[in-house]
PDB file of N, CA and C in Angstrom:
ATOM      1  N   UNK A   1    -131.220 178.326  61.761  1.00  0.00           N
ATOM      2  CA  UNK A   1    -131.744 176.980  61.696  1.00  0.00           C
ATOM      3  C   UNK A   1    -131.039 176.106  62.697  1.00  0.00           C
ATOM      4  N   UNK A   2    -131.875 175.188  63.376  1.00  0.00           N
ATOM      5  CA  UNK A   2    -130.967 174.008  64.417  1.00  0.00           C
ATOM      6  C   UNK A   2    -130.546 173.204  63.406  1.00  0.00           C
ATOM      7  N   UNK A   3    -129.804 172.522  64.434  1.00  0.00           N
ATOM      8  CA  UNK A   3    -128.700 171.683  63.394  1.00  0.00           C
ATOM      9  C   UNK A   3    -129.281 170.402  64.339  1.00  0.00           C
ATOM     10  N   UNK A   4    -129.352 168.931  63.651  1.00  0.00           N
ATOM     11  CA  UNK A   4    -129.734 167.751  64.429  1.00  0.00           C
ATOM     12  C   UNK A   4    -128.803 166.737  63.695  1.00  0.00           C
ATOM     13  N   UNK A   5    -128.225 165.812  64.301  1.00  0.00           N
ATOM     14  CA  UNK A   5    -127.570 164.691  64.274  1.00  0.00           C
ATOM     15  C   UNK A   5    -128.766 163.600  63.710  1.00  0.00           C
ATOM     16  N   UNK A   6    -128.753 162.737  62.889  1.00  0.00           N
ATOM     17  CA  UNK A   6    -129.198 162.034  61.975  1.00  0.00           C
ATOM     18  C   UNK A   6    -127.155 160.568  61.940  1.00  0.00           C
ATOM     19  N   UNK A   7    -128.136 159.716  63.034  1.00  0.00           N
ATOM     20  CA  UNK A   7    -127.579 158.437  63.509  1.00  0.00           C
ATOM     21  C   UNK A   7    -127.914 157.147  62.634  1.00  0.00           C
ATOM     22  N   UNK A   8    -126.963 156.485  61.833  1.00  0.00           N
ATOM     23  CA  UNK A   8    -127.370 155.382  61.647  1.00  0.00           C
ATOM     24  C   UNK A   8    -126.670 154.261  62.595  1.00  0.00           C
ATOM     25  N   UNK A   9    -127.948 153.268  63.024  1.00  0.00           N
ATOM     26  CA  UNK A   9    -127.748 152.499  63.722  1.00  0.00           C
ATOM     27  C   UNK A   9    -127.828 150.860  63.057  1.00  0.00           C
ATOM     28  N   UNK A  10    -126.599 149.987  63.639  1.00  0.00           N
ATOM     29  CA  UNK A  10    -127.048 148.611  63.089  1.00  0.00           C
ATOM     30  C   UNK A  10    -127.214 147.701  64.132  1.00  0.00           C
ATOM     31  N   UNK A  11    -127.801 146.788  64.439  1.00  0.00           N
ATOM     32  CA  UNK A  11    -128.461 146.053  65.367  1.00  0.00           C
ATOM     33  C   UNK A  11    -127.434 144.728  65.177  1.00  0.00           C
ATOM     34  N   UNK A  12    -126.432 144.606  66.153  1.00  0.00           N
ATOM     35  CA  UNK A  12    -126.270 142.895  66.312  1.00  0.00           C
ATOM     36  C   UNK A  12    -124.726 143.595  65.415  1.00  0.00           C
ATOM     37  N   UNK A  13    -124.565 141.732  65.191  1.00  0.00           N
ATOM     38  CA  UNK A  13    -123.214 141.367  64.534  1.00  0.00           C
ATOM     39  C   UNK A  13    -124.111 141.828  62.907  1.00  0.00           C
ATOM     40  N   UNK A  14    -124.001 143.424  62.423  1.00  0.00           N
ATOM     41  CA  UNK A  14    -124.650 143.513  61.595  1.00  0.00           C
ATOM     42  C   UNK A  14    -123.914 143.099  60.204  1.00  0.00           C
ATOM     43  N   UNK A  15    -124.759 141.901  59.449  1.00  0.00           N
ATOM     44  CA  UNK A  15    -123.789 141.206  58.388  1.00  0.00           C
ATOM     45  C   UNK A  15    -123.902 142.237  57.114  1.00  0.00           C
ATOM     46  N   UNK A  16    -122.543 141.933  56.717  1.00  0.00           N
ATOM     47  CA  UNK A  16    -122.230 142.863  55.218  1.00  0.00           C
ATOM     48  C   UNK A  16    -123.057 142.397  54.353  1.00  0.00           C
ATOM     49  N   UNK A  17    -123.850 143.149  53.701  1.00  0.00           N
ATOM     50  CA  UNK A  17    -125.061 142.916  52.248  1.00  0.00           C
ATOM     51  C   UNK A  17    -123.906 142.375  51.357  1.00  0.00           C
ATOM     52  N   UNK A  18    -124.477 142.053  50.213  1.00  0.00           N
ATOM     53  CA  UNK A  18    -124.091 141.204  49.071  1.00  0.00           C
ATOM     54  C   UNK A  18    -122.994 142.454  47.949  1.00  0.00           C
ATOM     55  N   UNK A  19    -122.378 142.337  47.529  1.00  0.00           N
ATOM     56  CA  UNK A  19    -122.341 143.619  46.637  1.00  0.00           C
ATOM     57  C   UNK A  19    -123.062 144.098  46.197  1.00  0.00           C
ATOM     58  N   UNK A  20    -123.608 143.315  45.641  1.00  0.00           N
ATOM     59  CA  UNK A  20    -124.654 144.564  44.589  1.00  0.00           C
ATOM     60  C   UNK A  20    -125.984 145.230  45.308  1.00  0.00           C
ATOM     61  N   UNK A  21    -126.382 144.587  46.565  1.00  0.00           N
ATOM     62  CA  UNK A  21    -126.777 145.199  47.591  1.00  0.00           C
ATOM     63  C   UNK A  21    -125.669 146.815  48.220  1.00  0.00           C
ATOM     64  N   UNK A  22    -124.824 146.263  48.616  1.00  0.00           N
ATOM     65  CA  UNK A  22    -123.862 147.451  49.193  1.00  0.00           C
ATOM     66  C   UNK A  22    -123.855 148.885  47.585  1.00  0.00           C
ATOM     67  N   UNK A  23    -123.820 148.072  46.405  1.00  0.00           N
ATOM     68  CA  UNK A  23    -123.558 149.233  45.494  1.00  0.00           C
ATOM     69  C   UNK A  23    -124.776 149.869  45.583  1.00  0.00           C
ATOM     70  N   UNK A  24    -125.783 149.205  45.725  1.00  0.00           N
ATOM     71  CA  UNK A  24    -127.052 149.900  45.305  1.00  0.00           C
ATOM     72  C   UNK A  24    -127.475 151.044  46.393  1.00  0.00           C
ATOM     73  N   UNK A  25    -126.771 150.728  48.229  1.00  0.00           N
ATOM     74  CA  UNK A  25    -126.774 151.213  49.249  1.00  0.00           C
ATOM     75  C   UNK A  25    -126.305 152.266  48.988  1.00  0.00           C
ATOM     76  N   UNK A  26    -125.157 152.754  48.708  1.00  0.00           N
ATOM     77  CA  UNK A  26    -123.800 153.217  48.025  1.00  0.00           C
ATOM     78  C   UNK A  26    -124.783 154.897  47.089  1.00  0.00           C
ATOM     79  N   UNK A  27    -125.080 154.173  46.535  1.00  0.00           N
ATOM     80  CA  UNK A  27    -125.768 154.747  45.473  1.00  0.00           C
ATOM     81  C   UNK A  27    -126.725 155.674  46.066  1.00  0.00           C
ATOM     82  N   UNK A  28    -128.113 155.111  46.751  1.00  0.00           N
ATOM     83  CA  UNK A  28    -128.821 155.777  47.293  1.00  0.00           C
ATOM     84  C   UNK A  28    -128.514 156.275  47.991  1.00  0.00           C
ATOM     85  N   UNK A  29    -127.534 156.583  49.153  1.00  0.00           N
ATOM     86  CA  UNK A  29    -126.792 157.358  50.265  1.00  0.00           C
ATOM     87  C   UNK A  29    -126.291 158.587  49.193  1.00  0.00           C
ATOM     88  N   UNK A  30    -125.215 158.360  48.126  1.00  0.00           N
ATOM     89  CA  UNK A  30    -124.917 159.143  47.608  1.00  0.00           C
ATOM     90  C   UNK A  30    -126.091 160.014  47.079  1.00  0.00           C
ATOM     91  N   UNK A  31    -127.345 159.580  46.271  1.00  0.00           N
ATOM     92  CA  UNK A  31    -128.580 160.718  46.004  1.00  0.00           C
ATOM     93  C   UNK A  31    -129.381 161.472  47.538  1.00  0.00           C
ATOM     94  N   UNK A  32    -129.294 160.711  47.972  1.00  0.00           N
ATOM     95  CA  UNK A  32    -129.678 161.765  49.450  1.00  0.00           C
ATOM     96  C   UNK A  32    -128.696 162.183  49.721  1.00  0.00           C
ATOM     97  N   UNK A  33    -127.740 162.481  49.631  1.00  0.00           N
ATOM     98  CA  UNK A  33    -126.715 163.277  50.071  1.00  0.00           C
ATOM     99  C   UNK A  33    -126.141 164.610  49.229  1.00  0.00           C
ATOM    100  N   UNK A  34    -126.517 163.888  47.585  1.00  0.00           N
ATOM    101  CA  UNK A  34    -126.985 164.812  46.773  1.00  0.00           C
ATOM    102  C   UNK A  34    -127.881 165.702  47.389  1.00  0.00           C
ATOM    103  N   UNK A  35    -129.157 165.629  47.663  1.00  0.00           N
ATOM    104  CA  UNK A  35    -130.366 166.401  47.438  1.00  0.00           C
ATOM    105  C   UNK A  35    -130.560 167.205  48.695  1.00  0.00           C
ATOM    106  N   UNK A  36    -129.471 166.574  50.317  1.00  0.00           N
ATOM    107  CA  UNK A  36    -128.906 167.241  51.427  1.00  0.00           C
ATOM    108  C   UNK A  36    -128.262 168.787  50.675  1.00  0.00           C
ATOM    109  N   UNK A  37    -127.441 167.936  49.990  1.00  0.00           N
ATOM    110  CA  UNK A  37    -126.599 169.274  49.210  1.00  0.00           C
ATOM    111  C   UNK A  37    -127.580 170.877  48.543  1.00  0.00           C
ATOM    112  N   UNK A  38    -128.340 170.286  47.993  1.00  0.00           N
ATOM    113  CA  UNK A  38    -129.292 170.976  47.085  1.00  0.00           C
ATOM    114  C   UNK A  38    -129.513 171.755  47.732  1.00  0.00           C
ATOM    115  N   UNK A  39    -130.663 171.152  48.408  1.00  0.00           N
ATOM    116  CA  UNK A  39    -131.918 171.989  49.600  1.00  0.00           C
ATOM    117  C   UNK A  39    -131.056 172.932  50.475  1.00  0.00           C
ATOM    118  N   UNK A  40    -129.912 172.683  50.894  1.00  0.00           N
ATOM    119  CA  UNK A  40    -128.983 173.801  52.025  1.00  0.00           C
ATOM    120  C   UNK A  40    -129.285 172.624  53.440  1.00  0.00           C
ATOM    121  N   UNK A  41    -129.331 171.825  53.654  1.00  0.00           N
ATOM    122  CA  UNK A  41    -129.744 170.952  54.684  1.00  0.00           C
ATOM    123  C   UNK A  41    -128.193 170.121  55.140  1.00  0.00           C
ATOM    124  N   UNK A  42    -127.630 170.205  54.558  1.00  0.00           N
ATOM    125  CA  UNK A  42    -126.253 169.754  54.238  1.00  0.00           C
ATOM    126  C   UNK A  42    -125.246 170.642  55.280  1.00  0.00           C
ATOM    127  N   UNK A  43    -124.535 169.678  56.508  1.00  0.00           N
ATOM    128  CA  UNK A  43    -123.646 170.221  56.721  1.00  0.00           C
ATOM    129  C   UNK A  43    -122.252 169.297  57.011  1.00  0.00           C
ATOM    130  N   UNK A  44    -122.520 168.210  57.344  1.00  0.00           N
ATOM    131  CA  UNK A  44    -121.327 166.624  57.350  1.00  0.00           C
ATOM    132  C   UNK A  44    -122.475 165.908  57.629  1.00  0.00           C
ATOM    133  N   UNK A  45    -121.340 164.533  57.004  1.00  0.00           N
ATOM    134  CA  UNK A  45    -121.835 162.855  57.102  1.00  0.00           C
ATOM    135  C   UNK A  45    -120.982 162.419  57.265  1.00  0.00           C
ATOM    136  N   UNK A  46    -120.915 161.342  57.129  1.00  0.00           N
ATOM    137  CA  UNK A  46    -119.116 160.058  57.234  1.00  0.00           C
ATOM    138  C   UNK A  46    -119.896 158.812  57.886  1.00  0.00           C
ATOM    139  N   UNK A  47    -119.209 157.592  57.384  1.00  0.00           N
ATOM    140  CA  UNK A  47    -119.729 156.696  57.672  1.00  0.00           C
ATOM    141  C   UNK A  47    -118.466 156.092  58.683  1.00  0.00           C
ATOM    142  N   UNK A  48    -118.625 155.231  59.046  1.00  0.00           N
ATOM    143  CA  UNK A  48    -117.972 154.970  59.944  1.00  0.00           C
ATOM    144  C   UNK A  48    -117.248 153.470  59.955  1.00  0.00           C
ATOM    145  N   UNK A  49    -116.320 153.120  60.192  1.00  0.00           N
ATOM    146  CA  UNK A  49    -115.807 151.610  60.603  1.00  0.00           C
ATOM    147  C   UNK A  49    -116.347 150.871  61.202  1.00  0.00           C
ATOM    148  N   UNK A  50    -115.757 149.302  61.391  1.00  0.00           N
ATOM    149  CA  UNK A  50    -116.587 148.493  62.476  1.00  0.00           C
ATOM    150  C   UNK A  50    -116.371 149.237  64.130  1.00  0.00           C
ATOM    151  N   UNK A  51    -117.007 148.777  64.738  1.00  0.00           N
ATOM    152  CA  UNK A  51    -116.959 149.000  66.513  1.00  0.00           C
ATOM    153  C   UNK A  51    -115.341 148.624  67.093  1.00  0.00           C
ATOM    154  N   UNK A  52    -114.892 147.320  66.205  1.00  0.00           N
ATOM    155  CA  UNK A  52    -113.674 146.289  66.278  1.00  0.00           C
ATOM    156  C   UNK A  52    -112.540 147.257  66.166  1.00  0.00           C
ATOM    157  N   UNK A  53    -112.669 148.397  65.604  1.00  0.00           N
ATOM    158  CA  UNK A  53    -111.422 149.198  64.922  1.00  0.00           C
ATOM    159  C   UNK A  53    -111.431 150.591  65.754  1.00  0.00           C
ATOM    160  N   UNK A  54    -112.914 150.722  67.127  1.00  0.00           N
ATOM    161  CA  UNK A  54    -112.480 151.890  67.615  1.00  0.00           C
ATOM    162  C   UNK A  54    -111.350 151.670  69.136  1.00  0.00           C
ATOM    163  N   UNK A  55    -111.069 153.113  69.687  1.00  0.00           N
ATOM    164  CA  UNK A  55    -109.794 153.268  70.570  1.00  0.00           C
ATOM    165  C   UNK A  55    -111.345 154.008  71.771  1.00  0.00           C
ATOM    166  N   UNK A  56    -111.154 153.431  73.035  1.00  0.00           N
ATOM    167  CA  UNK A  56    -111.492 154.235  73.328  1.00  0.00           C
ATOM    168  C   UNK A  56    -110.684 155.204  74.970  1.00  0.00           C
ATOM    169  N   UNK A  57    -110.559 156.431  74.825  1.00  0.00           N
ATOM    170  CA  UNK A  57    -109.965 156.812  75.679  1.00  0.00           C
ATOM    171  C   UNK A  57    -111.076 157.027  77.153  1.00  0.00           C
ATOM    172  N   UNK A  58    -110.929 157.313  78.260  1.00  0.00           N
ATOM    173  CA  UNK A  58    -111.286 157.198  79.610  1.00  0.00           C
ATOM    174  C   UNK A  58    -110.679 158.586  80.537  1.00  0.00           C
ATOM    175  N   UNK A  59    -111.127 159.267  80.924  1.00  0.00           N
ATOM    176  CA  UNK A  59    -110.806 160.014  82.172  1.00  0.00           C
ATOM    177  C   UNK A  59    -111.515 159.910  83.153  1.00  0.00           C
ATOM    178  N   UNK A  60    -110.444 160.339  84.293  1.00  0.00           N
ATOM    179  CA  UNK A  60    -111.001 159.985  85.852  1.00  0.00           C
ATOM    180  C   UNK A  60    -110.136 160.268  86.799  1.00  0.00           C
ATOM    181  N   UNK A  61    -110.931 161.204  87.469  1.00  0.00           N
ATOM    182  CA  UNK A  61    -109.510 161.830  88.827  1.00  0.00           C
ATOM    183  C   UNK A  61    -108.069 161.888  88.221  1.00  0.00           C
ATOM    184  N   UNK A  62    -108.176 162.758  86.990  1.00  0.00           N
ATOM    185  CA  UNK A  62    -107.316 163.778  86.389  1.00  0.00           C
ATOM    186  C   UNK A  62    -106.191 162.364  85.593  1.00  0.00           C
ATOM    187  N   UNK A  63    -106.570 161.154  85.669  1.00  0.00           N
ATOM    188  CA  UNK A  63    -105.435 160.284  84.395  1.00  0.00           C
ATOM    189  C   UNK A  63    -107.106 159.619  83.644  1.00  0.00           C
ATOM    190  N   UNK A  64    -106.090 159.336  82.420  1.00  0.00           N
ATOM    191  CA  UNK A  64    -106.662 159.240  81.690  1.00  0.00           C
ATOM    192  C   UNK A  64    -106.021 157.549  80.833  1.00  0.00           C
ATOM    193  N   UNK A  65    -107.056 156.844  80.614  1.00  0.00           N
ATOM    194  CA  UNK A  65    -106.413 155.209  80.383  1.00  0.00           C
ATOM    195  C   UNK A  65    -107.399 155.256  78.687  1.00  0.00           C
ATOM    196  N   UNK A  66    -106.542 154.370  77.854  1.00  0.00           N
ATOM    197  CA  UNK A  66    -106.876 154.232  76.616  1.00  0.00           C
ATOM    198  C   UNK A  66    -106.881 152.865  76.409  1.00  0.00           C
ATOM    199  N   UNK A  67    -107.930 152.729  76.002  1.00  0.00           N
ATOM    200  CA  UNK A  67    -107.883 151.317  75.431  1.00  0.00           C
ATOM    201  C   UNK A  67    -108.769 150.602  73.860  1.00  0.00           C
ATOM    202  N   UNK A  68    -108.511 149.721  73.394  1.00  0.00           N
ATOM    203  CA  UNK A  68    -108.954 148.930  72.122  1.00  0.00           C
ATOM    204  C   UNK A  68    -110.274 149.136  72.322  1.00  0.00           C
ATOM    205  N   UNK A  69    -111.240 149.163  71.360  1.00  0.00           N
ATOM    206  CA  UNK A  69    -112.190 148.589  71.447  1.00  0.00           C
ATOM    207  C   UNK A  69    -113.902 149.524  72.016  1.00  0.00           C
ATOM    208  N   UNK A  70    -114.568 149.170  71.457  1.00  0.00           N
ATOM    209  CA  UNK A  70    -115.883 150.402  71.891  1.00  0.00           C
ATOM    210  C   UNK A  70    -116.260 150.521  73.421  1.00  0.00           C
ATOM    211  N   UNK A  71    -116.790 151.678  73.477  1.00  0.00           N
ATOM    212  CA  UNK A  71    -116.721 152.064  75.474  1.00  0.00           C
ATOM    213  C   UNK A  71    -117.683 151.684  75.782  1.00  0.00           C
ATOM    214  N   UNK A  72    -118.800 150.898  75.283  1.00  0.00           N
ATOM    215  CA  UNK A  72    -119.840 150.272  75.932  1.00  0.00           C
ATOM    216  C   UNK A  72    -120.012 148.686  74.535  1.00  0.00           C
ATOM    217  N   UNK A  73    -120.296 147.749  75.745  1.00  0.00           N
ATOM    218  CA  UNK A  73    -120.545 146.396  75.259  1.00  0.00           C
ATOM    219  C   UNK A  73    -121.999 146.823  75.276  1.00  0.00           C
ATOM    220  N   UNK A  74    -122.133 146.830  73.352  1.00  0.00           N
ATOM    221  CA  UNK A  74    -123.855 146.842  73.018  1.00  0.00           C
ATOM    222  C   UNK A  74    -124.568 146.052  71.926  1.00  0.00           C
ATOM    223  N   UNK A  75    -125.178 145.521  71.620  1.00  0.00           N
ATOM    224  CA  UNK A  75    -125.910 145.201  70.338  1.00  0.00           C
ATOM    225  C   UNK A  75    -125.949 146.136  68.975  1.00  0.00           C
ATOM    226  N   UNK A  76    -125.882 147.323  69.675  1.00  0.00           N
ATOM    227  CA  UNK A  76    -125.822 148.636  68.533  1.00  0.00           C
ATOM    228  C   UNK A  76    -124.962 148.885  68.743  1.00  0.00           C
ATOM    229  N   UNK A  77    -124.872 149.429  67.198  1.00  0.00           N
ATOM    230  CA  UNK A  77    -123.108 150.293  67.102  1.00  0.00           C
ATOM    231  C   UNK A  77    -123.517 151.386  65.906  1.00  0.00           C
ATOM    232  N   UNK A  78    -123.214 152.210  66.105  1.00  0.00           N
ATOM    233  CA  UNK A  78    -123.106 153.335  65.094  1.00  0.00           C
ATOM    234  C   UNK A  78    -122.572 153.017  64.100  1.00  0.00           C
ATOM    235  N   UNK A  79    -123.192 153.118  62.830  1.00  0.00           N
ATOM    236  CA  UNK A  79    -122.541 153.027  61.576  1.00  0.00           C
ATOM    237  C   UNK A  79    -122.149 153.848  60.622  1.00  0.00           C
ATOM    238  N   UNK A  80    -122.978 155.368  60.859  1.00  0.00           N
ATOM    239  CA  UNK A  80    -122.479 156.280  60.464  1.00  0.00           C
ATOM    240  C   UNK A  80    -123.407 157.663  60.638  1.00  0.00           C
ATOM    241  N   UNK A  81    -123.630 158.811  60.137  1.00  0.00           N
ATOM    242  CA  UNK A  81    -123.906 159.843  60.538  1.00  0.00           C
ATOM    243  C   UNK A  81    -124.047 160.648  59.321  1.00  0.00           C
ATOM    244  N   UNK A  82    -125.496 161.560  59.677  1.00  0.00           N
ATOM    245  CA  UNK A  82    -125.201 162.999  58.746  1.00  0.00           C
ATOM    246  C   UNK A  82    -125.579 164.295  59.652  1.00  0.00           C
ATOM    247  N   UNK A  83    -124.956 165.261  59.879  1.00  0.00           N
ATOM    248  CA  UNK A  83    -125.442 166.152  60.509  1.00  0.00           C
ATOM    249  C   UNK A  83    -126.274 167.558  59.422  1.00  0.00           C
ATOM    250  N   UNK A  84    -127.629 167.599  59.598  1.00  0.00           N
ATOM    251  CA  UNK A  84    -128.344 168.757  59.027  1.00  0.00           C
ATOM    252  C   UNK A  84    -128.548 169.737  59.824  1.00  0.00           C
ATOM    253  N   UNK A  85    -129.270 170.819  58.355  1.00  0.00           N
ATOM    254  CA  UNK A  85    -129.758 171.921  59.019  1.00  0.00           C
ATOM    255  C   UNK A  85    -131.304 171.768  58.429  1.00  0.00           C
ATOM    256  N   UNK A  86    -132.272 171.768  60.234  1.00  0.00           N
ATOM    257  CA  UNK A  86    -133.880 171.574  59.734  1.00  0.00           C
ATOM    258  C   UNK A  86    -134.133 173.257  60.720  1.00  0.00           C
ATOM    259  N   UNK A  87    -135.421 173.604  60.049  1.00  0.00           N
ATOM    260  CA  UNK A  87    -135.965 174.578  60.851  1.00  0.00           C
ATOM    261  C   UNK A  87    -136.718 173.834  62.278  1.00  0.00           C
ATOM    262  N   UNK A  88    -137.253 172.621  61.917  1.00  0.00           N
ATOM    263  CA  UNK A  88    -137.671 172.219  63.291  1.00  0.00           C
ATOM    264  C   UNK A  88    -137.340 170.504  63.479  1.00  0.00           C
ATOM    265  N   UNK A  89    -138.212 169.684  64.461  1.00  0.00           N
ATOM    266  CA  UNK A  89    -138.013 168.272  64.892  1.00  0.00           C
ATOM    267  C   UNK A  89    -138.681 167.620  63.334  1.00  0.00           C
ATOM    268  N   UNK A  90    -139.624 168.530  63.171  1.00  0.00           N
ATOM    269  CA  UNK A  90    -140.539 167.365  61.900  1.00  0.00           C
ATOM    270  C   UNK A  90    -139.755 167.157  60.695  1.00  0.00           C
ATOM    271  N   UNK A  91    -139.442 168.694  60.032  1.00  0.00           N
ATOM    272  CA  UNK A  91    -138.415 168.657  59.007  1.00  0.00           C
ATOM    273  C   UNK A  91    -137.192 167.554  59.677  1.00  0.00           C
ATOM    274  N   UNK A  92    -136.730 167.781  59.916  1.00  0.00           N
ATOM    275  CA  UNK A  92    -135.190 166.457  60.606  1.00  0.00           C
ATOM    276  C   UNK A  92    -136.155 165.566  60.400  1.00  0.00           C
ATOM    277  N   UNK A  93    -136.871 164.836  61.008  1.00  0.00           N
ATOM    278  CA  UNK A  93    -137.759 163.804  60.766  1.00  0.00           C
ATOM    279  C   UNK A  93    -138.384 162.938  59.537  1.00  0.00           C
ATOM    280  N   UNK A  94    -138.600 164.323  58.331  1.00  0.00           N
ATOM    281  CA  UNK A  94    -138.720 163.588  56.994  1.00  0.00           C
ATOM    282  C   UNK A  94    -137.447 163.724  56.195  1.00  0.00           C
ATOM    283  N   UNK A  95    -136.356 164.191  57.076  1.00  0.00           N
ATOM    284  CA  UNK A  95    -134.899 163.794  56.068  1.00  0.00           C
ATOM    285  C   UNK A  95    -134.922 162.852  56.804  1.00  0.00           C
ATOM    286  N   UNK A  96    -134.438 162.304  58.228  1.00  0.00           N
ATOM    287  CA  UNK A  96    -134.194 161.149  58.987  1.00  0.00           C
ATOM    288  C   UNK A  96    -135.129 159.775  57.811  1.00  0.00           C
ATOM    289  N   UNK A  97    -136.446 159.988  57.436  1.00  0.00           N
ATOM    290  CA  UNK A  97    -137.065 158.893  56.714  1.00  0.00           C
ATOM    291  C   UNK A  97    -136.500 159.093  55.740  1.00  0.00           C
ATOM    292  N   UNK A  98    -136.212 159.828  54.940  1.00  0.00           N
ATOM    293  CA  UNK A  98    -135.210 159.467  53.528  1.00  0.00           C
ATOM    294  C   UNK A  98    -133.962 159.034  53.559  1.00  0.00           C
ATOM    295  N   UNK A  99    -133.356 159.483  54.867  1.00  0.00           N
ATOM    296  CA  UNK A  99    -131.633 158.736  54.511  1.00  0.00           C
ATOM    297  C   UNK A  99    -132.121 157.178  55.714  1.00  0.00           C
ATOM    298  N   UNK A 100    -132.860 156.644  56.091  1.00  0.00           N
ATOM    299  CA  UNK A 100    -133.460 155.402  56.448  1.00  0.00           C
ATOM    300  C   UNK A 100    -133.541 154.374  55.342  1.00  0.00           C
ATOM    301  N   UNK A 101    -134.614 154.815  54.575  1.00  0.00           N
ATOM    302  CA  UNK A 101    -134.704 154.185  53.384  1.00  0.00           C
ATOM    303  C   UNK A 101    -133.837 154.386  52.440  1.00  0.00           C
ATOM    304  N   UNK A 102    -132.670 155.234  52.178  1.00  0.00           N
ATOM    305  CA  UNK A 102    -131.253 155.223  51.530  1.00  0.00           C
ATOM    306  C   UNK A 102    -130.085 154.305  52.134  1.00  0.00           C
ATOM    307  N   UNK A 103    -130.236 154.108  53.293  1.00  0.00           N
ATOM    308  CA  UNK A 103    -128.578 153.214  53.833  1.00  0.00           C
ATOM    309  C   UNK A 103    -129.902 152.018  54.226  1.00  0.00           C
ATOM    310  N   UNK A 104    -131.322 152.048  53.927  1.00  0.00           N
ATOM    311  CA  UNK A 104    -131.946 150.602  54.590  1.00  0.00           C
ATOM    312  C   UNK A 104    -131.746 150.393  56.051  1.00  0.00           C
ATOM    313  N   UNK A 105    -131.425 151.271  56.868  1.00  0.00           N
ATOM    314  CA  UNK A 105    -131.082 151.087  58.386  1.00  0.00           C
ATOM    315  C   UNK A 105    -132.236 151.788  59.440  1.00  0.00           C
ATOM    316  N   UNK A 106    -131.719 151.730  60.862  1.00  0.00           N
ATOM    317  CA  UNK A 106    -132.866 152.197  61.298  1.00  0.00           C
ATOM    318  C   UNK A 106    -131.512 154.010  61.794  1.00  0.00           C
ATOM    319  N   UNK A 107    -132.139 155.260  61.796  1.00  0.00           N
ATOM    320  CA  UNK A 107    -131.693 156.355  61.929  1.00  0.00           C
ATOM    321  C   UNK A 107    -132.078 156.763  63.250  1.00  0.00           C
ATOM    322  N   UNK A 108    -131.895 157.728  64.071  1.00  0.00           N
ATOM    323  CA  UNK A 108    -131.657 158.391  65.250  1.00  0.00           C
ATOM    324  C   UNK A 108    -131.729 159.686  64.931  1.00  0.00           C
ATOM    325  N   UNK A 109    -132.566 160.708  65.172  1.00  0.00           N
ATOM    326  CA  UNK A 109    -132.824 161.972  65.506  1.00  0.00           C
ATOM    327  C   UNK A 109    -132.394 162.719  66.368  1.00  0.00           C
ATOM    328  N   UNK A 110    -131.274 163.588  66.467  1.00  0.00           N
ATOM    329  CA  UNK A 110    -131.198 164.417  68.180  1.00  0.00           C
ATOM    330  C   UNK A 110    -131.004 166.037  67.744  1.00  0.00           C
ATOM    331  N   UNK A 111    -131.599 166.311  68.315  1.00  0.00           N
ATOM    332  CA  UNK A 111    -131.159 167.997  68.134  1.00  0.00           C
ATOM    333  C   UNK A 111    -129.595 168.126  68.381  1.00  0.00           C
ATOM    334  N   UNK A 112    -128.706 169.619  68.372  1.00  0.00           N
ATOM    335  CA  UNK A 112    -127.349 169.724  68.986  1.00  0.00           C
ATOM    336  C   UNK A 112    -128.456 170.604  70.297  1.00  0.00           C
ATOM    337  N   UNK A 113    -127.208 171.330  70.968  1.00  0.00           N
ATOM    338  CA  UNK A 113    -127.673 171.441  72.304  1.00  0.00           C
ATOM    339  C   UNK A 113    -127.379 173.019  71.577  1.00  0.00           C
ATOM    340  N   UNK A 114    -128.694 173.834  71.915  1.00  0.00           N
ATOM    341  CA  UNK A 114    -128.494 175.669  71.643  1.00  0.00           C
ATOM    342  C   UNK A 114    -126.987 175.530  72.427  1.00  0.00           C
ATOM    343  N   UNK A 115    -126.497 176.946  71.813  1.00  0.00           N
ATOM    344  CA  UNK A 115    -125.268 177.768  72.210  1.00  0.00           C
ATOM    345  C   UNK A 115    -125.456 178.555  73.179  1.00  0.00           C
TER     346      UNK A 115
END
């Protein structure tokens, strides 16, 4: 089976939901992640920090410079990730619409690259 990256993306200075919004988020991430589990579709997720809290390192003509902060100034920022196992693009596609409507975000589809 290919394995595809399943991206959640947030648009902008994306503002923190209410609690009981975030629990309810919380919640539904956790039952699709359940039912990832079930099916065998399941291989990692992790959500991720703000953009504010990443490092990013740099190479170039053999040195390498590190610095604060995300490696591209964007509107989007990754918020977190699940990586599956689909037999094809469509399957990935109707998990991608269920963990969408579980974190309420918009998701990203990519295959990994064959071995």
């Amino acid at each position: 089976m290919k394995q595809y990256l399943l991206s959640v993306h947030h648009i902008g200075d994306f503002p923190t939901p209410e609690p009981e919004v975030m629990q309810q988020m919380f919640a539904q991430v956790e039952e699709f992640n359940e039912q990832l589990r079930q099916s065998g579709a399941w291989v990692f997720a992790g959500g991720l920090q703000p953009r504010e809290s990443s490092t990013t390192v740099r190479y170039k003509q053999g040195q390498t410079l590190v610095t604060d902060g995300p490696f591209a100034e964007t509107k989007e920022q990754l918020g977190g990730f699940w990586v599956v196992q689909a037999p094809d693009l469509d399957a990935a596609l109707e998990l991608a619409t269920r963990g969408a409507a579980a974190c309420q975000g918009d998701v990203e589809v990519r295959p990994f690259q064959d071995e």
